[in-house]
N, C-alpha and C. Protein backbone atom coordinates (compact mmCIF):
# COMPACT_ATOMS: atom_id res chain seq x y z
N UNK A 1 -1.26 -7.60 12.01
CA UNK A 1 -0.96 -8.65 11.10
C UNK A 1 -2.21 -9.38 10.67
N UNK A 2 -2.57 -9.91 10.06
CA UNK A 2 -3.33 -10.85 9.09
C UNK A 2 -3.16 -12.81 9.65
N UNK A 3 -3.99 -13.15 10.52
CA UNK A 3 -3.85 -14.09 11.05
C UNK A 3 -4.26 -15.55 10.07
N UNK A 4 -3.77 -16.45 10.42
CA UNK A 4 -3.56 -17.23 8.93
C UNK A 4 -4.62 -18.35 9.02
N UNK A 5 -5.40 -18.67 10.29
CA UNK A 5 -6.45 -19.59 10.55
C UNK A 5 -7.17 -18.75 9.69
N UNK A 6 -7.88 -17.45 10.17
CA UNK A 6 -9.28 -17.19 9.21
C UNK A 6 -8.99 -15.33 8.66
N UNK A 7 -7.70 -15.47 8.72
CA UNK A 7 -7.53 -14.60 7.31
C UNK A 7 -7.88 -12.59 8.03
N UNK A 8 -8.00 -12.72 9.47
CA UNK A 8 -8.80 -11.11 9.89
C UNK A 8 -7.73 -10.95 10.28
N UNK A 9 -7.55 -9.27 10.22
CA UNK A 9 -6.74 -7.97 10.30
C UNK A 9 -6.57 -7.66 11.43
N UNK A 10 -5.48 -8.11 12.38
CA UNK A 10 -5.53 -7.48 14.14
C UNK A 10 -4.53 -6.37 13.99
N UNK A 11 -4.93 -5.25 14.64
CA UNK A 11 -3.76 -4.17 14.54
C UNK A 11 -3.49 -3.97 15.95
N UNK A 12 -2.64 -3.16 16.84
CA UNK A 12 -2.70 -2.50 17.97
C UNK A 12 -1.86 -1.70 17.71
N UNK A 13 -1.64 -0.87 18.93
CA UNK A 13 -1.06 0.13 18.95
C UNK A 13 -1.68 1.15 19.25
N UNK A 14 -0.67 2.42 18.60
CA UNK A 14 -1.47 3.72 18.79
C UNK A 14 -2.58 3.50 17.81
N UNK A 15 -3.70 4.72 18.09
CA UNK A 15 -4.92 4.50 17.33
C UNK A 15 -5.21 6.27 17.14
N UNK A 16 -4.23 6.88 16.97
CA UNK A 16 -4.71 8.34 17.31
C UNK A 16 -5.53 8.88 15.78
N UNK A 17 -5.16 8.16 14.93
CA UNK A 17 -6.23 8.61 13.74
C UNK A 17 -6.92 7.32 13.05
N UNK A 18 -7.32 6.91 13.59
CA UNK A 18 -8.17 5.57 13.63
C UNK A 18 -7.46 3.89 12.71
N UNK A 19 -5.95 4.30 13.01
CA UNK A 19 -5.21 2.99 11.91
C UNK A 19 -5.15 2.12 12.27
N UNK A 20 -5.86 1.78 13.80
CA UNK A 20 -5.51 0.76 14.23
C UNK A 20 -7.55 0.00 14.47
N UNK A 21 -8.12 0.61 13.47
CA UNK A 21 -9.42 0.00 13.38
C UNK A 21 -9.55 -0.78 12.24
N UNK A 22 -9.62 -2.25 12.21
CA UNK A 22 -9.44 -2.34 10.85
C UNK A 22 -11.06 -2.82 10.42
N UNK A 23 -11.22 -2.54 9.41
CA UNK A 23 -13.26 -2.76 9.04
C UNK A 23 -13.72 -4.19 9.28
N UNK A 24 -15.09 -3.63 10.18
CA UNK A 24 -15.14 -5.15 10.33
C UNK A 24 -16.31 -5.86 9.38
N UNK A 25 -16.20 -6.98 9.24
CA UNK A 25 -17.23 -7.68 8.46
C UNK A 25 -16.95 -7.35 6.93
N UNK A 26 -14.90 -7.23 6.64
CA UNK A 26 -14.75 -7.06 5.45
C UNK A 26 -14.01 -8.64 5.04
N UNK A 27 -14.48 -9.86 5.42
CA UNK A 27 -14.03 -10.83 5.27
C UNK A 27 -12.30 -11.11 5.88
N UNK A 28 -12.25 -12.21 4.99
CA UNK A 28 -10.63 -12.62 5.57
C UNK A 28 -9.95 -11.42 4.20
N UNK A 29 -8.36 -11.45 4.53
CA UNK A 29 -7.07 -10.36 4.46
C UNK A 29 -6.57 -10.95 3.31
N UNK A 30 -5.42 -11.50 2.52
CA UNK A 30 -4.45 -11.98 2.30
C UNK A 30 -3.16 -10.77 2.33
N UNK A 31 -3.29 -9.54 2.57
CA UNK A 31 -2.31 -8.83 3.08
C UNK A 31 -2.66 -7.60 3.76
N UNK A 32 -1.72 -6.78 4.30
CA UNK A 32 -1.80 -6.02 5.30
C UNK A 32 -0.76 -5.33 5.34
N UNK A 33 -0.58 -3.62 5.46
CA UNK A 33 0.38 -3.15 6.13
C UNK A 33 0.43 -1.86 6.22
N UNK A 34 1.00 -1.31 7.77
CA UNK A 34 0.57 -0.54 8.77
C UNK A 34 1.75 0.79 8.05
N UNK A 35 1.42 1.84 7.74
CA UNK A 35 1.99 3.13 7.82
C UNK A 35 2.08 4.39 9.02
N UNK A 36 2.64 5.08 8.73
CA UNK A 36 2.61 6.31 10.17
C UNK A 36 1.80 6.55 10.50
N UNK A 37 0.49 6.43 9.88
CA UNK A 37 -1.15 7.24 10.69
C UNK A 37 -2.02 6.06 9.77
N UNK A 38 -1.96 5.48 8.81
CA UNK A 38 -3.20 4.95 8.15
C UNK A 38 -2.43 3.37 7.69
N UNK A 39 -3.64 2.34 7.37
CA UNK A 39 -3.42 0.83 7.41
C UNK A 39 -3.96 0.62 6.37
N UNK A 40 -3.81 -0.56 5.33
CA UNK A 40 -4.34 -1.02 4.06
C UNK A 40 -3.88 -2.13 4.08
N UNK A 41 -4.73 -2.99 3.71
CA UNK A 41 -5.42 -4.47 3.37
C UNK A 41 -5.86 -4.51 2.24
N UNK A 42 -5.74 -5.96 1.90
CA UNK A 42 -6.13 -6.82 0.42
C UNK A 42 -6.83 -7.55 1.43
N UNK A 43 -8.16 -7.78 0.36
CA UNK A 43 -9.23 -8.86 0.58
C UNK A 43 -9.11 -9.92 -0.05
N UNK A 44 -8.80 -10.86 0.57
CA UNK A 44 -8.62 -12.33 0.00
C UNK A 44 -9.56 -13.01 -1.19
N UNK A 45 -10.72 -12.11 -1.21
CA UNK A 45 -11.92 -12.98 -1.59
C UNK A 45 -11.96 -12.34 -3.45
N UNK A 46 -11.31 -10.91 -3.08
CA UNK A 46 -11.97 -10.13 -4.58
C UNK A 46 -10.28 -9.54 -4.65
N UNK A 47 -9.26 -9.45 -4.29
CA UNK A 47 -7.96 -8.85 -4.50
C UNK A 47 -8.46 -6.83 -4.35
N UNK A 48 -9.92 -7.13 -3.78
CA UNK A 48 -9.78 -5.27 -3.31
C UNK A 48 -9.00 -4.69 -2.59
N UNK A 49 -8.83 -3.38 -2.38
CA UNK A 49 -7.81 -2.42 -1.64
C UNK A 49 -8.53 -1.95 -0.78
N UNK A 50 -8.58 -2.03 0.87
CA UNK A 50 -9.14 -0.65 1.54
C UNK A 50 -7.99 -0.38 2.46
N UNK A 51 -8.46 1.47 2.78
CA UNK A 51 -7.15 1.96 3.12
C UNK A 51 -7.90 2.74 4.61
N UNK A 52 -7.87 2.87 6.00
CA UNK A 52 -7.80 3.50 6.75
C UNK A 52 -7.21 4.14 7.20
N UNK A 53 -7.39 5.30 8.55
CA UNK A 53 -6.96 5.80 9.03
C UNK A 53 -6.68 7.57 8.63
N UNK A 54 -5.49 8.18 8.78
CA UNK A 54 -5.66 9.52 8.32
C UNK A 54 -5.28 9.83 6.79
N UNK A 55 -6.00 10.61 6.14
CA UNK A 55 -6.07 10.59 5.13
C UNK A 55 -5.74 11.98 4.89
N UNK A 56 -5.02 13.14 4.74
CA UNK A 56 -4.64 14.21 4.76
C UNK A 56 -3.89 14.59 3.22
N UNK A 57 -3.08 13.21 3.05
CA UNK A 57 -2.47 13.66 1.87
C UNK A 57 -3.00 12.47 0.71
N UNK A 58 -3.91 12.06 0.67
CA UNK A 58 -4.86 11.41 -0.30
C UNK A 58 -4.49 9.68 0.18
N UNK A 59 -3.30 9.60 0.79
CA UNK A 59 -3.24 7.98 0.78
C UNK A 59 -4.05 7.38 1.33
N UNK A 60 -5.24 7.36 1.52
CA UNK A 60 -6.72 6.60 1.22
C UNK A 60 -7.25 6.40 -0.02
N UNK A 61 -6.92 7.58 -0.82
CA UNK A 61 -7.53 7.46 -1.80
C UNK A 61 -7.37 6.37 -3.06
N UNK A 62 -7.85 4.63 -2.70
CA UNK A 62 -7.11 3.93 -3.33
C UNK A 62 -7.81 4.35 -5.16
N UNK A 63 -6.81 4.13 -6.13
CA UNK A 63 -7.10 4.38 -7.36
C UNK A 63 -8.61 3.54 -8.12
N UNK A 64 -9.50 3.78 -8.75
CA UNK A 64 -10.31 3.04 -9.41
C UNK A 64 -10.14 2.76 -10.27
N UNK A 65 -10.75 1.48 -11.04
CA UNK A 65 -10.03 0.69 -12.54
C UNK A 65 -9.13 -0.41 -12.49
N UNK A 66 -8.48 -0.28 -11.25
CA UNK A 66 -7.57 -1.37 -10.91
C UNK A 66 -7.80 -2.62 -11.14
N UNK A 67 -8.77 -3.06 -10.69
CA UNK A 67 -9.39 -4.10 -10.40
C UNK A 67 -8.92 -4.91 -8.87
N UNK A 68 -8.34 -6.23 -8.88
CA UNK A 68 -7.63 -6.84 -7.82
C UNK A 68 -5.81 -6.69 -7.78
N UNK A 69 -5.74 -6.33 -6.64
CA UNK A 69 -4.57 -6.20 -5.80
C UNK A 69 -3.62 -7.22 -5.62
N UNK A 70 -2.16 -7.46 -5.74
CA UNK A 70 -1.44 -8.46 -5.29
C UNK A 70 -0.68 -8.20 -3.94
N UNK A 71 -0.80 -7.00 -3.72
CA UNK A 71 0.10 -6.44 -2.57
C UNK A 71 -0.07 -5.04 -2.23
N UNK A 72 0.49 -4.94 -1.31
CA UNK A 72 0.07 -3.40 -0.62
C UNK A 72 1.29 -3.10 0.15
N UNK A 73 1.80 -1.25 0.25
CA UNK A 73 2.56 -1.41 1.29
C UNK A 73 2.43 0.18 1.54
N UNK A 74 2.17 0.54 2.83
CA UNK A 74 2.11 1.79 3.08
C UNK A 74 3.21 2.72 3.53
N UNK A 75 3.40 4.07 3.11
CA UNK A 75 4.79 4.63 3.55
C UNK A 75 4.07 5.45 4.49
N UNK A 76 5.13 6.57 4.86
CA UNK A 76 4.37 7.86 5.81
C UNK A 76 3.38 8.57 5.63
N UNK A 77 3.09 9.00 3.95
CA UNK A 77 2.01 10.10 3.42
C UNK A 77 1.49 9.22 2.30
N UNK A 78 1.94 7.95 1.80
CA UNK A 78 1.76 7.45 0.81
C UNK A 78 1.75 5.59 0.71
N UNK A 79 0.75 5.46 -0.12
CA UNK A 79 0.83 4.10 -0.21
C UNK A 79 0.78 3.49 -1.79
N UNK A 80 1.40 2.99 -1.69
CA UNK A 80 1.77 1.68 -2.82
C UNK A 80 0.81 0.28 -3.15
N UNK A 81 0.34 -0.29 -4.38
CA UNK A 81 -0.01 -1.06 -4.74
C UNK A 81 0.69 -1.73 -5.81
N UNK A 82 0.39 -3.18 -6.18
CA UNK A 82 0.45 -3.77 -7.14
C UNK A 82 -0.35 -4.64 -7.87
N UNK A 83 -0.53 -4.08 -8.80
CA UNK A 83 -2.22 -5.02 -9.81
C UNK A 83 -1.81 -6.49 -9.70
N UNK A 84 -3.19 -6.76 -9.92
CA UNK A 84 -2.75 -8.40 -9.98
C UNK A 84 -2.60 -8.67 -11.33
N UNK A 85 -3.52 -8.19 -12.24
CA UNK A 85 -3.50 -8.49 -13.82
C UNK A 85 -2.39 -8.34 -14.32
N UNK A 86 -1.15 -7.40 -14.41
CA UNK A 86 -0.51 -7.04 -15.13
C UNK A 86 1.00 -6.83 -14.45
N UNK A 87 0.78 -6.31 -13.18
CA UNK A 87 1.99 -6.27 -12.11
C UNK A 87 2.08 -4.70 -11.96
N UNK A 88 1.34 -3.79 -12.73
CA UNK A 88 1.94 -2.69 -12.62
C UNK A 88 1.61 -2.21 -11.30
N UNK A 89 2.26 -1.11 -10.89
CA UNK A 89 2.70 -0.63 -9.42
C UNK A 89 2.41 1.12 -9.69
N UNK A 90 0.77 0.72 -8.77
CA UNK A 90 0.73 2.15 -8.60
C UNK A 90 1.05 2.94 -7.35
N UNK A 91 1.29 3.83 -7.18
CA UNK A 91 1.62 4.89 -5.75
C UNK A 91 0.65 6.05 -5.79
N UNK A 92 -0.43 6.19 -4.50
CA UNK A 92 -0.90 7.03 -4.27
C UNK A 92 -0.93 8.72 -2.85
N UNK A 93 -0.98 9.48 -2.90
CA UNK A 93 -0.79 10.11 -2.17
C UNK A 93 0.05 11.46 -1.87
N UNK A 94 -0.19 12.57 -1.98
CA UNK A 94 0.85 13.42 -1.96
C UNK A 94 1.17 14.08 -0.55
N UNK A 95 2.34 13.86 -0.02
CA UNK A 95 2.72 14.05 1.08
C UNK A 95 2.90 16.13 0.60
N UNK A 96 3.02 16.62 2.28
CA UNK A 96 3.26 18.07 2.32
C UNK A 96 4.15 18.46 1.46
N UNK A 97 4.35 19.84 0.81
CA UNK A 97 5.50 20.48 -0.03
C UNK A 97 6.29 20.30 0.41
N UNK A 98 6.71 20.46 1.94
CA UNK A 98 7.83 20.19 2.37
C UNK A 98 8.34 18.69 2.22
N UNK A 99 7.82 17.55 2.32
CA UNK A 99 7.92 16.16 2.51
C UNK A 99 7.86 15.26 0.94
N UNK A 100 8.29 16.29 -0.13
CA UNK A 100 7.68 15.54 -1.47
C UNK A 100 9.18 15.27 -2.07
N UNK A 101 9.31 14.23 -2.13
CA UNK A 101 10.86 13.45 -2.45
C UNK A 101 11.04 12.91 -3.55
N UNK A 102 9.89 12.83 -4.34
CA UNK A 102 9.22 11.83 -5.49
C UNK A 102 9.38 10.35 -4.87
N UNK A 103 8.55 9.99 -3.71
CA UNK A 103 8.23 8.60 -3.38
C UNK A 103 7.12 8.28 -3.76
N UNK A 104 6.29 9.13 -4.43
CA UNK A 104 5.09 8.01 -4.87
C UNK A 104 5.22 7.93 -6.74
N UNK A 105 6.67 8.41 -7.08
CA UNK A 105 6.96 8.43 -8.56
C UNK A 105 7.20 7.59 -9.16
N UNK A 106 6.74 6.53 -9.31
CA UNK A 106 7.01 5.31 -10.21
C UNK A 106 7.61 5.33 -10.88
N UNK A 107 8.63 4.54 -11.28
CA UNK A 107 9.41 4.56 -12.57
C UNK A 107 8.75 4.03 -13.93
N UNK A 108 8.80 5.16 -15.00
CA UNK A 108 8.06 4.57 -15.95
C UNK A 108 8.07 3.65 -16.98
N UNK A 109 10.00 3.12 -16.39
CA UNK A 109 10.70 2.31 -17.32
C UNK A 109 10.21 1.27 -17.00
N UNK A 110 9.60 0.82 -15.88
CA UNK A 110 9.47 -0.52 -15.12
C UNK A 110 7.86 -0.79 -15.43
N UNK A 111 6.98 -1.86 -16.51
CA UNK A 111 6.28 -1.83 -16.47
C UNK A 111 5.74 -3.11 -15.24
N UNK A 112 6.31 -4.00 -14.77
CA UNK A 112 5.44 -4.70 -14.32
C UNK A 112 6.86 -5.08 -12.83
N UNK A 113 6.20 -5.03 -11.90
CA UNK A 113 7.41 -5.09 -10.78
C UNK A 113 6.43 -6.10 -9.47
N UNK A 114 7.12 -7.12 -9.04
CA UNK A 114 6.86 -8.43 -8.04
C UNK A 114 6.86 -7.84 -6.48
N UNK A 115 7.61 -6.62 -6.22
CA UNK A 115 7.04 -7.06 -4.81
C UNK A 115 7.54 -4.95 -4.89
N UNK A 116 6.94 -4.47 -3.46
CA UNK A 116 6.75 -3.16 -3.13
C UNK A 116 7.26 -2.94 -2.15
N UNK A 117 7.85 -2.00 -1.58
CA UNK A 117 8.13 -1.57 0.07
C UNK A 117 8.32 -0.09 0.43
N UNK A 118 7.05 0.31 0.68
CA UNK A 118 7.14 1.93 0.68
C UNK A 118 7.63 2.37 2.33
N UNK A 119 9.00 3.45 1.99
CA UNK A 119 9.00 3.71 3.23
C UNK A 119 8.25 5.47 3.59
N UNK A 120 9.36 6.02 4.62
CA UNK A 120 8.90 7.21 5.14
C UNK A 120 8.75 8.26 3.67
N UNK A 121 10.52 8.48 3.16
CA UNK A 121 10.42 9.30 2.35
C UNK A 121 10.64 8.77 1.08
N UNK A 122 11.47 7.45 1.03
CA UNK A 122 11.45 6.64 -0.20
C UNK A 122 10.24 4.95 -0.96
N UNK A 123 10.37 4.45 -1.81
CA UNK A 123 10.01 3.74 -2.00
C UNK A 123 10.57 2.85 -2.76
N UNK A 124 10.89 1.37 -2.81
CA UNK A 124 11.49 0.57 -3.35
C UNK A 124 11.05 -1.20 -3.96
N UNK A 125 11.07 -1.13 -5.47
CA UNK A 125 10.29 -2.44 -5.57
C UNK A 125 11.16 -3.17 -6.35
N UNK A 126 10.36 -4.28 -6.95
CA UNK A 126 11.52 -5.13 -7.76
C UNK A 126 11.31 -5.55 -9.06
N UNK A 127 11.99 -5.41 -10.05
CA UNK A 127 10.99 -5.66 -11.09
C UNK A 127 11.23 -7.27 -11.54
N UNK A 128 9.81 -6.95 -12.31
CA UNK A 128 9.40 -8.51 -12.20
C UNK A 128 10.57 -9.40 -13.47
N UNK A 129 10.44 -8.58 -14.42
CA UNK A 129 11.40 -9.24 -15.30
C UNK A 129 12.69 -9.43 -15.50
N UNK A 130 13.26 -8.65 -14.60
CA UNK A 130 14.62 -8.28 -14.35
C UNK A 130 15.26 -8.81 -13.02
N UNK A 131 14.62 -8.99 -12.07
CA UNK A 131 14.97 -9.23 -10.27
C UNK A 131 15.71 -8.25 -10.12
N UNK A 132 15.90 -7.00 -10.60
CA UNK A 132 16.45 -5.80 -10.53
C UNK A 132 15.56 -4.95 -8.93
N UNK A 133 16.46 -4.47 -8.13
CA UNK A 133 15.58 -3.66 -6.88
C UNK A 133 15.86 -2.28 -7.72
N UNK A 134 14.62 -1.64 -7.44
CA UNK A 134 14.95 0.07 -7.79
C UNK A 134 14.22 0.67 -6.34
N UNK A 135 14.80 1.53 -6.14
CA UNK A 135 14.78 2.45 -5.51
C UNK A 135 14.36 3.71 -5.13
N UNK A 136 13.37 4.91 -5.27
CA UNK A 136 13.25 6.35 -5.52
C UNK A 136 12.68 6.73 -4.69
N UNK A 137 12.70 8.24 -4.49
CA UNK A 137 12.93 9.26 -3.02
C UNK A 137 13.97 9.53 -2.52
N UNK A 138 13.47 9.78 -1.47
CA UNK A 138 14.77 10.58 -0.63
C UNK A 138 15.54 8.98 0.60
């Protein structure tokens, strides 16, 4: 969790592919959250993205151009963002052939959506103009 005096990233747990290291001397957090093997944080200071841990099916690979982050949420093979500028909601990561559900498929009807929650095989956010929840995956 993201401790609220000075803003740093404590994880525990298992650590078997390094998710429970979180970088140090990357300032204070304003969010955080832990997936099946890898962890991602927002930096309070610049709304950046960094993503640890195992990286097999790209969900490290946070997108460039973005700029600052409003939120983060990591699933099993995949993780989720939301811009700060605009709201849009990107999903990165392609889980195994076997494991591909379309959870990192954004809906393209939804341009700007308030909050994210990626799980194992699905993902679910809300859109911003509507308070509508959507849903997609398995």
């Amino acid at each position: 969790g993201v401790a609220q005096a000075d803003g740093a990233i404590h994880c525990w747990g298992s650590n078997a592919a390094g998710e429970a290291d979180a970088p140090s001397g990357a300032g204070a957090w304003s969010s955080v959250s832990a997936g099946d093997w890898h962890t991602c944080g927002v930096a309070q200071d610049d709304g950046s993205m960094h993503c640890w841990g195992h990286n097999a099916d790209g969900q490290l690979d946070v997108p460039s151009g973005v700029g600052a982050w409003s939120s983060v949420s990591t699933g099993m093979y995949h993780t989720c963002g939301i811009a700060q500028a605009d709201g849009a909601m990107r999903c990165w990561g392609s889980p195994s052939d076997y494991d591909d559900y379309g959870q990192a498929d954004v809906p393209s009807d939804v341009s700007a959506w308030s909050s994210v929650s990626a799980g194992w095989y699905h993902t679910c956010g809300i859109a911003q103009a509507t308070g509508a929840l959507r849903c997609w995956g398995w």
